[in-house]
Protein backbone atom coordinates (compact mmCIF):
# COMPACT_ATOMS: atom_id res chain seq x y z
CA UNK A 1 122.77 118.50 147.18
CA UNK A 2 123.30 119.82 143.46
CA UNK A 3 126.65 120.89 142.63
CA UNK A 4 125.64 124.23 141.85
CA UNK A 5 123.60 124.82 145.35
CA UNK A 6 127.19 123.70 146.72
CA UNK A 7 128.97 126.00 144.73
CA UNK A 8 126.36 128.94 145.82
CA UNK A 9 127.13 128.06 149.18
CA UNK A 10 131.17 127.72 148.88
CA UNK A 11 130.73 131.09 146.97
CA UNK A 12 129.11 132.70 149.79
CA UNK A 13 131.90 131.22 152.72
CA UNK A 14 134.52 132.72 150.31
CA UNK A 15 134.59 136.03 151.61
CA UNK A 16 136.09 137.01 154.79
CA UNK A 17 133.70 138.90 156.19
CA UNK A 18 131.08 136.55 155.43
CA UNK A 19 133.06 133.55 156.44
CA UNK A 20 133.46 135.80 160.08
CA UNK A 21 130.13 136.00 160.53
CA UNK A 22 129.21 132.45 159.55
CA UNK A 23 131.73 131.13 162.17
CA UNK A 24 130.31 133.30 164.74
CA UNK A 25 126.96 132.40 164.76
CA UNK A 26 128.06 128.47 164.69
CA UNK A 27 129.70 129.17 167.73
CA UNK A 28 126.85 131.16 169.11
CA UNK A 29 124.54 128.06 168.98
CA UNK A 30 120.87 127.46 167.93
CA UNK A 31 119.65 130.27 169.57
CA UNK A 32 121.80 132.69 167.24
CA UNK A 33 122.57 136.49 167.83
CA UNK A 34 121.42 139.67 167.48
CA UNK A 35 122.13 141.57 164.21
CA UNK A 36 123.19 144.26 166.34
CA UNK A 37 125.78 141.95 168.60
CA UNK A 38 126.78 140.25 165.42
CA UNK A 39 128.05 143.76 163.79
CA UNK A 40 129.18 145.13 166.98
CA UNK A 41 131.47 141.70 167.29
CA UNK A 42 132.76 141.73 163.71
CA UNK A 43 133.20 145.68 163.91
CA UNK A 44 130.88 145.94 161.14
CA UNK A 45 128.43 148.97 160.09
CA UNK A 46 124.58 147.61 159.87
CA UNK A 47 124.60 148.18 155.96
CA UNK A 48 127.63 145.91 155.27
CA UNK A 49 126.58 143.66 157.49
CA UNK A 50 123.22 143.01 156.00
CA UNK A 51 124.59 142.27 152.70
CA UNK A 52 127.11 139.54 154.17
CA UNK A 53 123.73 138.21 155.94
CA UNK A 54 122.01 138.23 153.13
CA UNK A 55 124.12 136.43 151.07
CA UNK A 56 124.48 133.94 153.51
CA UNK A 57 120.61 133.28 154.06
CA UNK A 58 120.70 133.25 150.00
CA UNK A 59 122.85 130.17 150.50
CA UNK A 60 121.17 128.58 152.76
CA UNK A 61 123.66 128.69 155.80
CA UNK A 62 121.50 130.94 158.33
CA UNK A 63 118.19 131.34 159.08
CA UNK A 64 117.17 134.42 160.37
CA UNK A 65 113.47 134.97 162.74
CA UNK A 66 112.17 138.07 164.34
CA UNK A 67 112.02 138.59 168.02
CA UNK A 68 109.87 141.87 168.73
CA UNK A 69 111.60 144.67 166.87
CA UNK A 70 115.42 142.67 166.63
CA UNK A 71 116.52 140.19 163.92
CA UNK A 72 118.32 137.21 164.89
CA UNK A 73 120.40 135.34 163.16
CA UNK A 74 121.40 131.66 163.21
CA UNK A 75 123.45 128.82 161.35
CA UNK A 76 121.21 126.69 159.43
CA UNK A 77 123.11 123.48 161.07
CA UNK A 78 121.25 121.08 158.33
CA UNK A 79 122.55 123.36 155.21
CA UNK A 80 125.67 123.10 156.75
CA UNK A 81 125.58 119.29 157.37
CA UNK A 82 124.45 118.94 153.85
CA UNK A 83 127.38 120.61 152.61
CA UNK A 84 129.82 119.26 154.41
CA UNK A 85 128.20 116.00 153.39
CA UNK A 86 128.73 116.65 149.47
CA UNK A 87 132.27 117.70 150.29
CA UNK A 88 133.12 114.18 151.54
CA UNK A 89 130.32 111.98 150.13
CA UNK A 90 133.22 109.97 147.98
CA UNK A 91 136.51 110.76 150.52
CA UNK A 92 139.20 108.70 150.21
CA UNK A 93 137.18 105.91 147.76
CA UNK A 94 135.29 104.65 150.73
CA UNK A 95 138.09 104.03 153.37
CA UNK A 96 138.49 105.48 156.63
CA UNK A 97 140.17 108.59 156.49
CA UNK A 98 140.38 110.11 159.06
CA UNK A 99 142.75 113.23 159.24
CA UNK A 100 144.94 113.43 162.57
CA UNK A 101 144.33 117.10 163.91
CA UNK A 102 148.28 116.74 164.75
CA UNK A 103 148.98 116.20 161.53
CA UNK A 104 150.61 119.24 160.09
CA UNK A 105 149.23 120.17 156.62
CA UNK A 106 151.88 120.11 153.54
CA UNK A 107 152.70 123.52 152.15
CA UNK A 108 151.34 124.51 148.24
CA UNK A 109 154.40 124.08 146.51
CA UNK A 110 153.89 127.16 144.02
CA UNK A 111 153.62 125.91 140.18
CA UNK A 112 153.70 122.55 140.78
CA UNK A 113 151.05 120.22 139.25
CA UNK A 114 148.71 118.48 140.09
């Protein structure tokens, strides 16, 4: 994956309503949803949530296929994959690194470098 194809799709995950529907239709499976169940879900109107689809397809996280007169949506599990794949190609210099889910997650200190 290019950086900038990762950026484009880190761009797209970086809004909330986007990231909402993203998350939803990874937990919906392969088979996907309904546009119409997706915006009833997120309490979305149609228009909005066409956009947020949209940009999401434009990245490369969903796939979307017609079934008769309904579009469904799905996560586009390899663009995801891919992604997640650039995030951590070169994670902790090649060591195991596993993170303990227990483990809880040190606070930002604000203005403090880095």
């Amino acid at each position: 994956m290019k950086s900038s194809d990762a950026v484009g799709a880190l761009s797209a995950l970086a809004q909330e309503n986007r990231l909402d529907a993203f998350r939803l239709l990874v937990q919906a499976g392969p088979d996907g949803l309904p546009a119409g169940e997706i915006a009833e879900r997120l309490k979305l109107a149609a228009p909005t949530l066409s956009f947020h689809l949209a940009q999401l397809r434009h990245a490369g996280l969903i796939h979307q296929r017609r079934e008769g007169r309904s579009l469904i949506y799905a996560a586009n599990y390899d663009g995801m994959n891919v992604l997640m794949g650039f995030l951590t190609e070169n994670c902790c210099g090649g060591q195991s690194c596993r993170v303990s889910p227990s483990a809880p997650a040190k606070p930002a200190v604000k203005g403090a470098r880095r």
